[in-house]
Structure formats: C-alpha cells, structure tokens
PDB file of N, CA and C in Angstrom:
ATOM      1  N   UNK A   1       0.839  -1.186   0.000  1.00  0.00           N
ATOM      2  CA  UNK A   1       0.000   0.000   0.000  1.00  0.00           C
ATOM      3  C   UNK A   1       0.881   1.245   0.000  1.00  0.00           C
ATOM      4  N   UNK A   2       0.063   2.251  -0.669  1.00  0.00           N
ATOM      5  CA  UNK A   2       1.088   3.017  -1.076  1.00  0.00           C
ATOM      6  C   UNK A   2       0.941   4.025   0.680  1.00  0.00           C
ATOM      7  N   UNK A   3       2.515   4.310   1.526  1.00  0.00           N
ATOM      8  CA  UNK A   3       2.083   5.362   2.590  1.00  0.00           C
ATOM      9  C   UNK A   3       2.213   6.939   2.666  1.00  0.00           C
ATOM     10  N   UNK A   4       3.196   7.436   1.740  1.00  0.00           N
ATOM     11  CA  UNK A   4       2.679   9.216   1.795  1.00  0.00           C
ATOM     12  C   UNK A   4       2.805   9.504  -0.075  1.00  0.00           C
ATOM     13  N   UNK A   5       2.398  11.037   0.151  1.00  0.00           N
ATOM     14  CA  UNK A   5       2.498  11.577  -1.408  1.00  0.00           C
ATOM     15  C   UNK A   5       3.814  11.621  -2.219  1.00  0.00           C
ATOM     16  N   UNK A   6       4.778  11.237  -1.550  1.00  0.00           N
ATOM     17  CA  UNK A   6       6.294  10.769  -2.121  1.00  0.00           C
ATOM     18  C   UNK A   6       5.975   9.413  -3.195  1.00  0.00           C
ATOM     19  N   UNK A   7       5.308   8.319  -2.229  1.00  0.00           N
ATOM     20  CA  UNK A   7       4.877   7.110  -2.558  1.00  0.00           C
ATOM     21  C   UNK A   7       3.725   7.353  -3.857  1.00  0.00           C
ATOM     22  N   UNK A   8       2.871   7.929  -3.572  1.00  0.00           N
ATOM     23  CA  UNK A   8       1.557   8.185  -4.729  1.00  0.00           C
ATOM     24  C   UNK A   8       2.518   8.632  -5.626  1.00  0.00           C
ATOM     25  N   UNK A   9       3.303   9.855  -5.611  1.00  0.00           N
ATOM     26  CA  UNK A   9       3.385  10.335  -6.793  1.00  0.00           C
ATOM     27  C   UNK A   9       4.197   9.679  -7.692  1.00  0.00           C
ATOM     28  N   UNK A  10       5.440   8.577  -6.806  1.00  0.00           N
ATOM     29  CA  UNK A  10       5.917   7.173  -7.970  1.00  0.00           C
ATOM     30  C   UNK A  10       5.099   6.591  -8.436  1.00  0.00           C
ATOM     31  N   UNK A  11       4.051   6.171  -7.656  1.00  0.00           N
ATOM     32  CA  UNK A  11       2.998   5.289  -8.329  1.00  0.00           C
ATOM     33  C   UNK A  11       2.076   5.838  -9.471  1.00  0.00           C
ATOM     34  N   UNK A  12       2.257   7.171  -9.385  1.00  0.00           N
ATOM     35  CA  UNK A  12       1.370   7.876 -10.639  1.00  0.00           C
ATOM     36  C   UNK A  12       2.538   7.629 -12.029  1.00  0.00           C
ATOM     37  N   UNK A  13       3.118   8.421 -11.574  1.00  0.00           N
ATOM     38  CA  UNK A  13       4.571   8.306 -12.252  1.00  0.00           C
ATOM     39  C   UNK A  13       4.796   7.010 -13.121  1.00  0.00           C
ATOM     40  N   UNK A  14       4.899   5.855 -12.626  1.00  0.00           N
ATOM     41  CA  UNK A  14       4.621   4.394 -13.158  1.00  0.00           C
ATOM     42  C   UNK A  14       3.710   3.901 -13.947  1.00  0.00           C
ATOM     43  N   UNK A  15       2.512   4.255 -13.693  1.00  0.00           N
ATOM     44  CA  UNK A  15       1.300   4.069 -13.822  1.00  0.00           C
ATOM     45  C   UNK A  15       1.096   4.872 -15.526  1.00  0.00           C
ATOM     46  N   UNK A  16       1.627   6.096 -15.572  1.00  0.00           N
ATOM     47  CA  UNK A  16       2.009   7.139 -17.215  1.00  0.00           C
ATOM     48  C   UNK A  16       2.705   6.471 -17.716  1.00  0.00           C
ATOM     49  N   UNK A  17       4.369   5.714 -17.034  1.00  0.00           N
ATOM     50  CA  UNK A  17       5.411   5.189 -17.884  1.00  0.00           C
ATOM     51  C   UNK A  17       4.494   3.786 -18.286  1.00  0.00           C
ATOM     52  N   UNK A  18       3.877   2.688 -17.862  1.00  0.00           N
ATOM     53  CA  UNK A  18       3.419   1.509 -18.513  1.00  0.00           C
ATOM     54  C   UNK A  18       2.227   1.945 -19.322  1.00  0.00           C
ATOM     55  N   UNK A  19       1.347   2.956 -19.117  1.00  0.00           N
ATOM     56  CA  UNK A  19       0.674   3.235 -20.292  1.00  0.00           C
ATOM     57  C   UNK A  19       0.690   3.304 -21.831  1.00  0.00           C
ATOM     58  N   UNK A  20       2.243   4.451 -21.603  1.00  0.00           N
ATOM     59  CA  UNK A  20       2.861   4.834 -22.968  1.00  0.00           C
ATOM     60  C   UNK A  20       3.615   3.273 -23.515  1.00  0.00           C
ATOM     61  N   UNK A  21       3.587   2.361 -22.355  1.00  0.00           N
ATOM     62  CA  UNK A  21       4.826   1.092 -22.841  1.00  0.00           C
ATOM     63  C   UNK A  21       3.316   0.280 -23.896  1.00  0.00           C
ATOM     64  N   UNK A  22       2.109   0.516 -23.008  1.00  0.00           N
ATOM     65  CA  UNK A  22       1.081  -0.418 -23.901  1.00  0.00           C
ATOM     66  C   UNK A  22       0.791   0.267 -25.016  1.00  0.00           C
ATOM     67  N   UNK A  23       0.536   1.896 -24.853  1.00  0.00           N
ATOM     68  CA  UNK A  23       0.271   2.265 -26.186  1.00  0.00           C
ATOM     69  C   UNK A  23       1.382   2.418 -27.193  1.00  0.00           C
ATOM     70  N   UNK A  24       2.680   2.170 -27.408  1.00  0.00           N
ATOM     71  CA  UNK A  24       3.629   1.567 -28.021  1.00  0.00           C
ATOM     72  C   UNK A  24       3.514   0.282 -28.505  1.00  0.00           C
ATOM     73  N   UNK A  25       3.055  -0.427 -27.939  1.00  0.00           N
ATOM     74  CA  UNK A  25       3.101  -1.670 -27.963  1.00  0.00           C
ATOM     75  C   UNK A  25       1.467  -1.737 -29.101  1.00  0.00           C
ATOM     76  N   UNK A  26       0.550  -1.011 -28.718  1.00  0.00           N
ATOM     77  CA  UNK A  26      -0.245  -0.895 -29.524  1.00  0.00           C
ATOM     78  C   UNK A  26      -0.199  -0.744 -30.909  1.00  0.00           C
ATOM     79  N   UNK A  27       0.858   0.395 -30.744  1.00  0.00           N
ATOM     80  CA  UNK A  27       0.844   0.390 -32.636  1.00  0.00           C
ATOM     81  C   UNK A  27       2.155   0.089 -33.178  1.00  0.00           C
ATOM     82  N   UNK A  28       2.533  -0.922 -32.727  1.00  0.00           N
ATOM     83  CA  UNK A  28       3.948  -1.834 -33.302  1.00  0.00           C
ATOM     84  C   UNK A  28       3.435  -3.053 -33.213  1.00  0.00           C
ATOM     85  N   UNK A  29       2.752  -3.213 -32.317  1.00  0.00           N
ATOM     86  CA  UNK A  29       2.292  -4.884 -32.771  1.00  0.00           C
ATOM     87  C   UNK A  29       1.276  -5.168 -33.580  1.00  0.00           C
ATOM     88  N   UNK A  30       1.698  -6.368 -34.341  1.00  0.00           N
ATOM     89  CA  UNK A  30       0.732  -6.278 -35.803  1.00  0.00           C
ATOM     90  C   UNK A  30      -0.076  -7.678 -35.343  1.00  0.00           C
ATOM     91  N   UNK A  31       0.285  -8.263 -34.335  1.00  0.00           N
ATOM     92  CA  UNK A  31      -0.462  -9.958 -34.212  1.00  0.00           C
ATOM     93  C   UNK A  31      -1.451  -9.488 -33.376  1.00  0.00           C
ATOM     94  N   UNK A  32      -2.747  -9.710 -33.107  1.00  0.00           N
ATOM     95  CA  UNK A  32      -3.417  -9.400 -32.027  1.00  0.00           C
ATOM     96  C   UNK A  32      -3.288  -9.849 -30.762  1.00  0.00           C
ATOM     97  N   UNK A  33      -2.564 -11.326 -31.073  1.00  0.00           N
ATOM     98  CA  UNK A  33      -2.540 -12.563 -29.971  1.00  0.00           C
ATOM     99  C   UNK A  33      -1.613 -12.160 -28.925  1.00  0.00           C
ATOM    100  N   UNK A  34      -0.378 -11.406 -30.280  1.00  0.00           N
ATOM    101  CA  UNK A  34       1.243 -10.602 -29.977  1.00  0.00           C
ATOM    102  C   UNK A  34       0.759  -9.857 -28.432  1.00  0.00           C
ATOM    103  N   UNK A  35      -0.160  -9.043 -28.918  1.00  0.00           N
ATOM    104  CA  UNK A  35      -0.067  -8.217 -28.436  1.00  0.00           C
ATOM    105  C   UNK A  35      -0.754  -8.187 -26.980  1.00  0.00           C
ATOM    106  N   UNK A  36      -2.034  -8.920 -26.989  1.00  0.00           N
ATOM    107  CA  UNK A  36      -2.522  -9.556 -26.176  1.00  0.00           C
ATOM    108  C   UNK A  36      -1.473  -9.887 -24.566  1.00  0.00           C
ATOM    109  N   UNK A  37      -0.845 -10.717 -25.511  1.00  0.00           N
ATOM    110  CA  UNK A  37      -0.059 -11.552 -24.594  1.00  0.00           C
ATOM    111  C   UNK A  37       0.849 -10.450 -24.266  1.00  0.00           C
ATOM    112  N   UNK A  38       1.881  -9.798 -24.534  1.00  0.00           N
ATOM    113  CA  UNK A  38       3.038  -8.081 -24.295  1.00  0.00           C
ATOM    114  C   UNK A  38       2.148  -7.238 -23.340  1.00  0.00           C
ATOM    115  N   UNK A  39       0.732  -7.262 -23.773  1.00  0.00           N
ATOM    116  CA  UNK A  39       0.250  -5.481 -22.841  1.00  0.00           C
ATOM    117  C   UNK A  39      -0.344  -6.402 -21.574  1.00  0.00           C
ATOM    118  N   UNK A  40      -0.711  -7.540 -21.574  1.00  0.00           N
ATOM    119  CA  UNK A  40      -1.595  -8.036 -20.653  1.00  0.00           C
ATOM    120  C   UNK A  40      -0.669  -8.121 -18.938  1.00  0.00           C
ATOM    121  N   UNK A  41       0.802  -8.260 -18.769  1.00  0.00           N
ATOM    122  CA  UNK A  41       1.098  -7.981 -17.626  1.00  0.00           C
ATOM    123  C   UNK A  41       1.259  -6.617 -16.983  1.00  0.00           C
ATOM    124  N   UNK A  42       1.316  -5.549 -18.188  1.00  0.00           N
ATOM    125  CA  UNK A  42       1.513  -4.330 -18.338  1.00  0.00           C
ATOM    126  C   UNK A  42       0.310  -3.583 -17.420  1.00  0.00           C
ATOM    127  N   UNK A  43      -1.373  -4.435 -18.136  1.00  0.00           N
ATOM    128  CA  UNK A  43      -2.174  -3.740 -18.003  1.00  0.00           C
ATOM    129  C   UNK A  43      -3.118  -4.258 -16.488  1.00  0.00           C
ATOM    130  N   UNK A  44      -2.188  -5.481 -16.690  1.00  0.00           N
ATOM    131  CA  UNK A  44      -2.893  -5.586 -14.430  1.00  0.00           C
ATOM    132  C   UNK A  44      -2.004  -4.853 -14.060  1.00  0.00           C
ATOM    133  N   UNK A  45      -0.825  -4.724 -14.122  1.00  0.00           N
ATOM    134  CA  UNK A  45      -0.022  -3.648 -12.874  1.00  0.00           C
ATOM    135  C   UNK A  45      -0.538  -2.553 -13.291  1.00  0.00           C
ATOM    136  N   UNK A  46      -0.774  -2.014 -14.470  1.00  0.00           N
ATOM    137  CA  UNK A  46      -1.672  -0.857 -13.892  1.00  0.00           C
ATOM    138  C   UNK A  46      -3.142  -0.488 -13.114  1.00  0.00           C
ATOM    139  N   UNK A  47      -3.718  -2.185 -13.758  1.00  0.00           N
ATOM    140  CA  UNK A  47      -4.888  -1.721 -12.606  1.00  0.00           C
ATOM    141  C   UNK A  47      -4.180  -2.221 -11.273  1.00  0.00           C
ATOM    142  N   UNK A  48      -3.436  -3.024 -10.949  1.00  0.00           N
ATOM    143  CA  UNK A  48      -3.319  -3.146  -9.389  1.00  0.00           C
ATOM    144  C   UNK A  48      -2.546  -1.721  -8.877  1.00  0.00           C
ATOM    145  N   UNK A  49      -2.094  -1.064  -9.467  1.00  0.00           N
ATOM    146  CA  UNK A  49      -1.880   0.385  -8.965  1.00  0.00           C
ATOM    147  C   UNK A  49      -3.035   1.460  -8.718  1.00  0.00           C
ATOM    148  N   UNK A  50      -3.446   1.194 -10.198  1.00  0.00           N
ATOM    149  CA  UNK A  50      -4.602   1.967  -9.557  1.00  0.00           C
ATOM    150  C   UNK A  50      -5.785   1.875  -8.695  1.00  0.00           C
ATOM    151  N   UNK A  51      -5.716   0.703  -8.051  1.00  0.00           N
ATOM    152  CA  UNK A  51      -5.930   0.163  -6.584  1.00  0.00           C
ATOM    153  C   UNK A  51      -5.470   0.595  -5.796  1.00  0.00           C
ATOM    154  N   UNK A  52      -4.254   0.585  -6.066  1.00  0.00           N
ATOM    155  CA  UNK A  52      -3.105   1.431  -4.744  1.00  0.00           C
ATOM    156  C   UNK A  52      -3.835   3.149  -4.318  1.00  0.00           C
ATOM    157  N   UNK A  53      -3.801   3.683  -6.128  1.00  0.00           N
ATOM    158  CA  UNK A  53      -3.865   4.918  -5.845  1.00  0.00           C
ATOM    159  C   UNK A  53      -5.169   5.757  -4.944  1.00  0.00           C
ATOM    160  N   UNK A  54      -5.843   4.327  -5.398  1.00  0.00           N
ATOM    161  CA  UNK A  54      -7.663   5.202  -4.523  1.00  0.00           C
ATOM    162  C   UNK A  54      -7.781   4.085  -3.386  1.00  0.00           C
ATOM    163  N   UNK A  55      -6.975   3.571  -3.069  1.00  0.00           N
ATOM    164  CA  UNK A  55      -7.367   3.078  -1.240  1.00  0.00           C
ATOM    165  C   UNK A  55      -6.647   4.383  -1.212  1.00  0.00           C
ATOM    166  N   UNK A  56      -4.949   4.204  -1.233  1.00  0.00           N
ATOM    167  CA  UNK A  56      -4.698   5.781  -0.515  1.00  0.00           C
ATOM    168  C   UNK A  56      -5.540   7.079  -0.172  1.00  0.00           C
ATOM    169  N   UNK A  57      -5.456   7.453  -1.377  1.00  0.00           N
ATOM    170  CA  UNK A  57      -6.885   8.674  -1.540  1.00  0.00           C
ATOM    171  C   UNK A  57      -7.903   8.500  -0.896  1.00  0.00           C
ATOM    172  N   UNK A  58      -8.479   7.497  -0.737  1.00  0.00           N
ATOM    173  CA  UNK A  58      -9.479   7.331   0.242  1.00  0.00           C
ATOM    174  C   UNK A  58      -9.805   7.724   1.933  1.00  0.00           C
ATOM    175  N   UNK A  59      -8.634   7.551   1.884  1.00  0.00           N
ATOM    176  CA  UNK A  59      -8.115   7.447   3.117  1.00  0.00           C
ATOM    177  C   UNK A  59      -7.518   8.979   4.028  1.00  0.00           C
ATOM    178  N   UNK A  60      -8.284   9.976   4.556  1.00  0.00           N
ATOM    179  CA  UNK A  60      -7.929  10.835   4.956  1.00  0.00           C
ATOM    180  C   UNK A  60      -6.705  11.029   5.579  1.00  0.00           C
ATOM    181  N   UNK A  61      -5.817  12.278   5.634  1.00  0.00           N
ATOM    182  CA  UNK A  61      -4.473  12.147   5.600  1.00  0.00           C
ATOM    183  C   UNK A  61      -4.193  12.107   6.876  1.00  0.00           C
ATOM    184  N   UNK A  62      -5.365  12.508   7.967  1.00  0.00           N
ATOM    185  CA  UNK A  62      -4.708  12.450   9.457  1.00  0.00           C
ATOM    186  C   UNK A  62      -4.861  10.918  10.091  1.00  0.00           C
ATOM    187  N   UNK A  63      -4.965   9.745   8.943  1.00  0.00           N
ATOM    188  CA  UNK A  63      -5.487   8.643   9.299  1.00  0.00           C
ATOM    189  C   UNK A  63      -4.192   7.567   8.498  1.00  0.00           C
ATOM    190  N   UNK A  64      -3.416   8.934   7.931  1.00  0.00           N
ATOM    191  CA  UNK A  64      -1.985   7.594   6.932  1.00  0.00           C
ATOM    192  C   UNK A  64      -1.173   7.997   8.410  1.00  0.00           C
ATOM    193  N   UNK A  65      -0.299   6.637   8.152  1.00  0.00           N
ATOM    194  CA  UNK A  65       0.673   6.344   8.893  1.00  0.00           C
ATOM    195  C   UNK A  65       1.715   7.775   8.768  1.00  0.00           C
ATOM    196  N   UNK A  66       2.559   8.150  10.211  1.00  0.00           N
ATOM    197  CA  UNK A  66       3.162   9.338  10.022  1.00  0.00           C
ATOM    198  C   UNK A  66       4.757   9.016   9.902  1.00  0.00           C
ATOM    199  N   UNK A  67       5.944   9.652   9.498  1.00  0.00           N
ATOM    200  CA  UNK A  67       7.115   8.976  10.067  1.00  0.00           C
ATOM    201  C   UNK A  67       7.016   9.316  11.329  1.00  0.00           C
ATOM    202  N   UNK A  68       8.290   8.581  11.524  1.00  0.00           N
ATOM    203  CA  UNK A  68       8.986   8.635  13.112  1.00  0.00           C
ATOM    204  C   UNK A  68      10.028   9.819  12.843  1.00  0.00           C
ATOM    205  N   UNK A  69      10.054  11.149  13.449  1.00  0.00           N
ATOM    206  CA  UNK A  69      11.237  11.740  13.047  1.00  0.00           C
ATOM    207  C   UNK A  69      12.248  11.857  14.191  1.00  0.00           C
ATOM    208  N   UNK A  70      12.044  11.519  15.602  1.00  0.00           N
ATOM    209  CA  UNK A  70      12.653  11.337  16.620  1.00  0.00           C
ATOM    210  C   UNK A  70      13.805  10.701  16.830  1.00  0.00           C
ATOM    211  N   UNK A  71      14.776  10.702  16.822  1.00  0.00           N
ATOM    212  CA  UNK A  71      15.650   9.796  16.897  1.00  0.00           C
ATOM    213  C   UNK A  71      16.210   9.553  18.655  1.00  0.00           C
ATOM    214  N   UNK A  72      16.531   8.676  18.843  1.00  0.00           N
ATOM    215  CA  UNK A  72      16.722   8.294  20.250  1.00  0.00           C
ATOM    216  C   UNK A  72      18.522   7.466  20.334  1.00  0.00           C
ATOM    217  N   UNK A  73      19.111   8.232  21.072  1.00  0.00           N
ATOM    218  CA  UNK A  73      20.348   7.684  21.106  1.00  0.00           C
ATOM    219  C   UNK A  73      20.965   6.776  21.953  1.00  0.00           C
ATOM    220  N   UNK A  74      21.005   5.497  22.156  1.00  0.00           N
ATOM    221  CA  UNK A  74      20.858   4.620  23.475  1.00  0.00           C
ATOM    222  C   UNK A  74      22.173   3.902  24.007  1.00  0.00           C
ATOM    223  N   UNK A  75      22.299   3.892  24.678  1.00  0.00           N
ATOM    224  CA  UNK A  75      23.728   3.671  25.707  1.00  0.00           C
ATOM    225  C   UNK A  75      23.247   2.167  25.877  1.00  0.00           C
ATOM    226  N   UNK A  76      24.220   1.540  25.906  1.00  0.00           N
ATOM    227  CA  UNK A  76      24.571   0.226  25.802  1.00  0.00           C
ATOM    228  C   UNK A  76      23.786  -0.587  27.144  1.00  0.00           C
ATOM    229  N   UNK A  77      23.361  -0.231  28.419  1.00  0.00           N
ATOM    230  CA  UNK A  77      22.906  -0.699  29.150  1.00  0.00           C
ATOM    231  C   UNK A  77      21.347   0.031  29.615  1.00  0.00           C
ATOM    232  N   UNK A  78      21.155   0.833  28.291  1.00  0.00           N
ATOM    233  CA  UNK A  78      19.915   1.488  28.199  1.00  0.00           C
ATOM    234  C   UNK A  78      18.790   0.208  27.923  1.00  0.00           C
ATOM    235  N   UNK A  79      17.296   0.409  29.003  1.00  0.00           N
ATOM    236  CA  UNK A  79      16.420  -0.244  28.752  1.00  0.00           C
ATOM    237  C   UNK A  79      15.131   0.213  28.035  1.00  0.00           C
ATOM    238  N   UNK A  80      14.334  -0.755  27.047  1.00  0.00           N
ATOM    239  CA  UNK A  80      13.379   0.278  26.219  1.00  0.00           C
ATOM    240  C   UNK A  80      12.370  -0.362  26.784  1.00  0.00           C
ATOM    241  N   UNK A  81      11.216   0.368  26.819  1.00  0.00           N
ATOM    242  CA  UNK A  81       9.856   0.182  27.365  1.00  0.00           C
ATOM    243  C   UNK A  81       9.073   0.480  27.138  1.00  0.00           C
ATOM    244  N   UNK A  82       7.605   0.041  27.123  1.00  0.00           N
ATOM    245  CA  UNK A  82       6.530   0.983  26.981  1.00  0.00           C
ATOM    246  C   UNK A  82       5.429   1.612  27.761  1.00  0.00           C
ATOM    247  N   UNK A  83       5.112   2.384  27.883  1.00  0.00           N
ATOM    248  CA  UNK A  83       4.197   3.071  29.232  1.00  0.00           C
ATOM    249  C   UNK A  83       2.457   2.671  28.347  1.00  0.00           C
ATOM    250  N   UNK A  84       2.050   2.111  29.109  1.00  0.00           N
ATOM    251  CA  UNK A  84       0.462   1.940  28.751  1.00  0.00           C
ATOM    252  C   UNK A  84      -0.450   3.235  28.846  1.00  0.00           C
ATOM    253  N   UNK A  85       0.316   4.647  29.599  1.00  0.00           N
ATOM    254  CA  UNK A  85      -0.141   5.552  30.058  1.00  0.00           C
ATOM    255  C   UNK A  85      -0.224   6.926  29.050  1.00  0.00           C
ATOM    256  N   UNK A  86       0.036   6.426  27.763  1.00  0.00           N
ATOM    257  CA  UNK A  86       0.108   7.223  26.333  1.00  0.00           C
ATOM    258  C   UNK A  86       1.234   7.727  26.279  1.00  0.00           C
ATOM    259  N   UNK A  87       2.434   7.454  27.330  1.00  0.00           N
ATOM    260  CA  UNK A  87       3.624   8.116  27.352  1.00  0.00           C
ATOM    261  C   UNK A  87       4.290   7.429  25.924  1.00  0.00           C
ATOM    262  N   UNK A  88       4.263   6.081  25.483  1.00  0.00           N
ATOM    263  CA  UNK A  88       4.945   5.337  24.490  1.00  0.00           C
ATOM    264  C   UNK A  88       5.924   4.747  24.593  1.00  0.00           C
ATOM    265  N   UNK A  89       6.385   4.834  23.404  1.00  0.00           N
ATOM    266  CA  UNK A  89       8.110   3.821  23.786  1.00  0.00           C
ATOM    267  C   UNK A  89       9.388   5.100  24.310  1.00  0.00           C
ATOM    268  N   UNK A  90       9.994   4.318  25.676  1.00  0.00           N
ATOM    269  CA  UNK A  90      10.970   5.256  25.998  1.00  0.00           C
ATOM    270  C   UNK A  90      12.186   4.758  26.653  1.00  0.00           C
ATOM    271  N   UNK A  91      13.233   5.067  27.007  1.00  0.00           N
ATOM    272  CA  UNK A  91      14.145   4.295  27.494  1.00  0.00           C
ATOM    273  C   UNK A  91      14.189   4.455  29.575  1.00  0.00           C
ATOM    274  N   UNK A  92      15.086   3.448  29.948  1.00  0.00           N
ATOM    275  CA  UNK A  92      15.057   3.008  30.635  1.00  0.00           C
ATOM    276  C   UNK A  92      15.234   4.771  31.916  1.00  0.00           C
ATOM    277  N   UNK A  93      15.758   5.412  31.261  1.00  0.00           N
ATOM    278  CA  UNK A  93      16.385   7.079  31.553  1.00  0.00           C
ATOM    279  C   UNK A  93      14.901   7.516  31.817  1.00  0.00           C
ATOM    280  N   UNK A  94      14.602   7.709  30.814  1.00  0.00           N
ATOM    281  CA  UNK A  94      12.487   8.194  30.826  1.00  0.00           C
ATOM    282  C   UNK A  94      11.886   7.839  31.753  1.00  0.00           C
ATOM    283  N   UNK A  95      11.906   6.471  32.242  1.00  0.00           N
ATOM    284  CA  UNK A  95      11.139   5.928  32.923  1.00  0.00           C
ATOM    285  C   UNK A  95      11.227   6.050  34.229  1.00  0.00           C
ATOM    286  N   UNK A  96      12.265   6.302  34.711  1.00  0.00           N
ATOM    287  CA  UNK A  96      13.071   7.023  35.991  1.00  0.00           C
ATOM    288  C   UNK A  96      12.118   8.412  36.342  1.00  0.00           C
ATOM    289  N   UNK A  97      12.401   9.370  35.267  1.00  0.00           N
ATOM    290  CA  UNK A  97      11.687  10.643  35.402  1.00  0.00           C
ATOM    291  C   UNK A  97       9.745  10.177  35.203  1.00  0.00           C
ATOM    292  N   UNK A  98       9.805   9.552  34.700  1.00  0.00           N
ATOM    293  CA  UNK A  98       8.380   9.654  34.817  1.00  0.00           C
ATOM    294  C   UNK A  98       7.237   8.999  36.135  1.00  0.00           C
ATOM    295  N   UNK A  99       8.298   7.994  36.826  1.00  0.00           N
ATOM    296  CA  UNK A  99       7.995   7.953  38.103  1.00  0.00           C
ATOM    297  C   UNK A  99       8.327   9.160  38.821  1.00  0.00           C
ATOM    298  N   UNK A 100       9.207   9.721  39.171  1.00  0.00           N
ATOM    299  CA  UNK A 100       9.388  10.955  39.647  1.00  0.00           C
ATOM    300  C   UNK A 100       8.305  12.002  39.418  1.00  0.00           C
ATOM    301  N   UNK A 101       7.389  11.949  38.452  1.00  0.00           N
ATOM    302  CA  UNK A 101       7.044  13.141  38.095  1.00  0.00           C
ATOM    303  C   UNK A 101       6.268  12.802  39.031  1.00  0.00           C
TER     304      UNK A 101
END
C-alpha cells in the first residue's frame, strides 16, 4: 500500500510510464494474440496500482501512517519500554523521570 504523497506520486509516475509502454506496444504490434499476450502484464499492474492509488486517496491524511522523526540515542545498558499511560516507547532514563514526576 502506497504510505505518503512521495509514494503516490511514484505510483502515478509508473502508472504514465506503462501506459505509454502499452500504447507503443499498440501500434507496433501487428499480431493481435502478440499483443494480447506483451500489454496483458503491463495492463494488471496498472490496474493493481490503480488500486493502490484510490485506497490511498481514500483514506484521509490524518489517518496515513506518520514517520517517526525522533531519533533516540541509546547507551549500551539502556532499557526500552513501553508506558500503557500514552507516554509510548521510551528508554530506561524516561522511565526514571516519569515515576518521579
């Protein structure tokens, strides 16, 4: 599944480049069977993309997955954990202060 507009817009992107590969393929191939058989893997990956493209779309943007931009730097005898308390994942340092609090 495709997850942000970086992702859609390859998949659009793809989706133009195998078009132009079938309609090439359209008017160079002279066998029908030829041709049949050349555009036909061409033309499910484009519909299974364009599957891709409208679940995405569908899908309101405060509801796609977000990155992680946090980075966390962890010391060798650092412990990771998770707080059930919406605090999340934090290290063993965090968890110290958050009893404290």
């Amino acid at each position: 599944m495709i997850q942000n507009d970086q992702e859609l817009k390859a998949t659009l992107n793809r989706i133009e480049h195998f078009q132009k590969i079938v309609e090439k393929l359209q008017q160079v191939e002279t066998n029908p069977r030829n041709y049949e058989l050349s555009a036909g893997g061409f033309l499910a990956e484009i519909d299974r993309m364009n599957l891709e493209v409208a679940e995405y779309l569908s899908v309101h943007s405060s509801e796609l997955i977000k990155p992680i931009t946090d980075t966390v730097h962890l010391k060798p005898d650092d412990v990771l954990f998770h707080s059930s308390a919406e605090h999340g994942w934090g290290t063993s340092l965090q968890a110290v202060s958050l009893v404290t609090e």
